[in-house]
Protein backbone atom coordinates (compact mmCIF):
# COMPACT_ATOMS: atom_id res chain seq x y z
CA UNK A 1 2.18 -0.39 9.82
CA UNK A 2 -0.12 -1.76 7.15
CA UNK A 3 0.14 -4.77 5.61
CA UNK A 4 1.16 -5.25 2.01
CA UNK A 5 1.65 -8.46 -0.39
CA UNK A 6 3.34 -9.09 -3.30
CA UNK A 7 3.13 -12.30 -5.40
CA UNK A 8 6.05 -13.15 -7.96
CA UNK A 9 7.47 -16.52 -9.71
CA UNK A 10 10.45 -18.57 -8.76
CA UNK A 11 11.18 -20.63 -11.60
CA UNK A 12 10.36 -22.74 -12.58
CA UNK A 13 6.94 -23.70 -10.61
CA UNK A 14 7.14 -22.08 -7.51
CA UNK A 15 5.05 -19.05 -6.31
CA UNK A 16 5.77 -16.81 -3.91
CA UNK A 17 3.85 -14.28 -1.76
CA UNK A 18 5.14 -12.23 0.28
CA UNK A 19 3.46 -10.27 3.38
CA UNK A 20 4.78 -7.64 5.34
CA UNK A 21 3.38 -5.30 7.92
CA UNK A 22 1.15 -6.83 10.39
CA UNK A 23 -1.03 -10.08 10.11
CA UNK A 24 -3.89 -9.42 12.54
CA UNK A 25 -7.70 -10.19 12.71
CA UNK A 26 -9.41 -7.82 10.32
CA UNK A 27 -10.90 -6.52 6.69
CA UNK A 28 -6.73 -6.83 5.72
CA UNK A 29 -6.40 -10.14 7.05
CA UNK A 30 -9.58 -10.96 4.80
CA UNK A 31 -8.02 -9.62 1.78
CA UNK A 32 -4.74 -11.66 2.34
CA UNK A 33 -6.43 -15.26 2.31
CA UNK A 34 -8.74 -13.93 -0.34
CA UNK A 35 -5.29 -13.48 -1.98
CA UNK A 36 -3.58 -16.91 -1.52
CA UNK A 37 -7.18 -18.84 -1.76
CA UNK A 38 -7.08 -17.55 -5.27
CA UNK A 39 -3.56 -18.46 -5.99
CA UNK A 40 -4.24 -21.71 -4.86
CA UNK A 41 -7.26 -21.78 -6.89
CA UNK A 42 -5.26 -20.52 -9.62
CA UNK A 43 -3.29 -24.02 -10.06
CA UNK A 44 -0.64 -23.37 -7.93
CA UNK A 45 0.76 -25.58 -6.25
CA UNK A 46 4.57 -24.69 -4.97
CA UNK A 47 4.02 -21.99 -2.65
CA UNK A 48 5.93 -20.16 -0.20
CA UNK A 49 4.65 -17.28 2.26
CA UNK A 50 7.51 -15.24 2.21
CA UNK A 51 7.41 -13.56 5.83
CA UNK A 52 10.92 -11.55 6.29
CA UNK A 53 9.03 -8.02 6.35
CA UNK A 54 6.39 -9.78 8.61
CA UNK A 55 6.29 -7.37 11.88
CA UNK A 56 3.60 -9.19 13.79
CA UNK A 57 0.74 -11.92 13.90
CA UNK A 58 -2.02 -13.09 15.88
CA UNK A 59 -3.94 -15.90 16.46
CA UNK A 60 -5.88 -15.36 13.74
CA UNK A 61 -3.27 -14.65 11.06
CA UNK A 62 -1.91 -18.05 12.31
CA UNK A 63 -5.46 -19.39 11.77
CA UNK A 64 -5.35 -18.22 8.20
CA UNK A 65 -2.07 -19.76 7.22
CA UNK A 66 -3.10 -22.98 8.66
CA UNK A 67 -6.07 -23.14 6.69
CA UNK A 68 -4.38 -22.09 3.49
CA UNK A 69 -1.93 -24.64 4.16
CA UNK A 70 -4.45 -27.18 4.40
CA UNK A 71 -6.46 -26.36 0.78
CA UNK A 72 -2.91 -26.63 -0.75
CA UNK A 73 -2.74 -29.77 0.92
CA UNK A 74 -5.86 -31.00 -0.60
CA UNK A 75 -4.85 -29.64 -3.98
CA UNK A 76 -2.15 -32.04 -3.80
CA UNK A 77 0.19 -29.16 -3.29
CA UNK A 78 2.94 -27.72 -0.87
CA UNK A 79 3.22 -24.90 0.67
CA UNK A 80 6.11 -23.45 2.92
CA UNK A 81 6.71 -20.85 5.21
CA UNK A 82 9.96 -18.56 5.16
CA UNK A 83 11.77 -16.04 6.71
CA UNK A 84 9.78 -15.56 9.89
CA UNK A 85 12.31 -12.65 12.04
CA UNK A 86 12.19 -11.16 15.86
CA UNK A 87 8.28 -11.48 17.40
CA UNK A 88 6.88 -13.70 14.57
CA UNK A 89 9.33 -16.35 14.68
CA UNK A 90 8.46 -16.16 18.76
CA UNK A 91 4.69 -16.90 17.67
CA UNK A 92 5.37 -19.54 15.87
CA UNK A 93 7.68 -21.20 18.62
CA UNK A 94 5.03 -20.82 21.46
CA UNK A 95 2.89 -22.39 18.99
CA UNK A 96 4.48 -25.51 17.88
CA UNK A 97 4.15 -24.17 14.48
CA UNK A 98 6.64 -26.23 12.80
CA UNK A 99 4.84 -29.34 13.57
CA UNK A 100 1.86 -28.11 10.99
CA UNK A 101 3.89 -26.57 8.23
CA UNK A 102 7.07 -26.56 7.26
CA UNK A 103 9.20 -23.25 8.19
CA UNK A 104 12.38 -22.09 6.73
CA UNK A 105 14.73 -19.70 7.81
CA UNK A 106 14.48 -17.46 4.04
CA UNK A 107 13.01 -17.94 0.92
CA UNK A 108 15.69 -19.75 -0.73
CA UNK A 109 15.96 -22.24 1.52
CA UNK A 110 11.58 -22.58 1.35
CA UNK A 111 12.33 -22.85 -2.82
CA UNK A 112 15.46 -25.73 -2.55
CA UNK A 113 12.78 -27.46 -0.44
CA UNK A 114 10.37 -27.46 -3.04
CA UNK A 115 12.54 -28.17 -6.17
């Protein structure tokens, strides 16, 4: 499956990107922080990683959203995670995820967080 992204605006100051497909070490994985480091860099600072049509992740794809996490932090911005499903939600249980950044079960409840 190959990974895809798509970034769009929740009104009024929230962005969101979503990735689905499969977050795994790699050029891809590359492309996707490239991605949010430059909506970060951009002035955003609502985010949420929308990942309902996320299939899988590895260690390094959780790598990556930590670290993204943490230059929004620094920004003085937020970011969320939402809609992890089946095998990714799994990850991030074994992982303790939710004790690093916050996780939602969809998107709307990641953007009534941020309002």
């Amino acid at each position: 499956m190959i990974t895809e992204t798509k970034t769009h605006r929740v009104e009024p100051d929230i962005t969101v990107f979503e990735i689905s497909g499969r977050l795994n070490l790699g050029n891809l994985l590359q492309s996707v922080e490239s991605a949010i480091r430059g909506i970060i860099d951009g002035g955003a600072r609502k985010l949420v990683i929308d990942l309902a049509g996320l299939s899988s992740i590895d260690s390094s794809g959780i790598g990556m959203l930590i670290s993204c996490g943490g230059q929004m932090e620094q920004m003085g911005g937020r970011m969320r995670l939402a809609g992890a499903q089946a095998s990714v939600s799994k990850v991030f249980e074994m992982v303790h995820m939710e004790r690093i950044l916050p996780l939602d079960s969809d998107l709307a409840s990641a953007c009534a967080s941020l309002q």
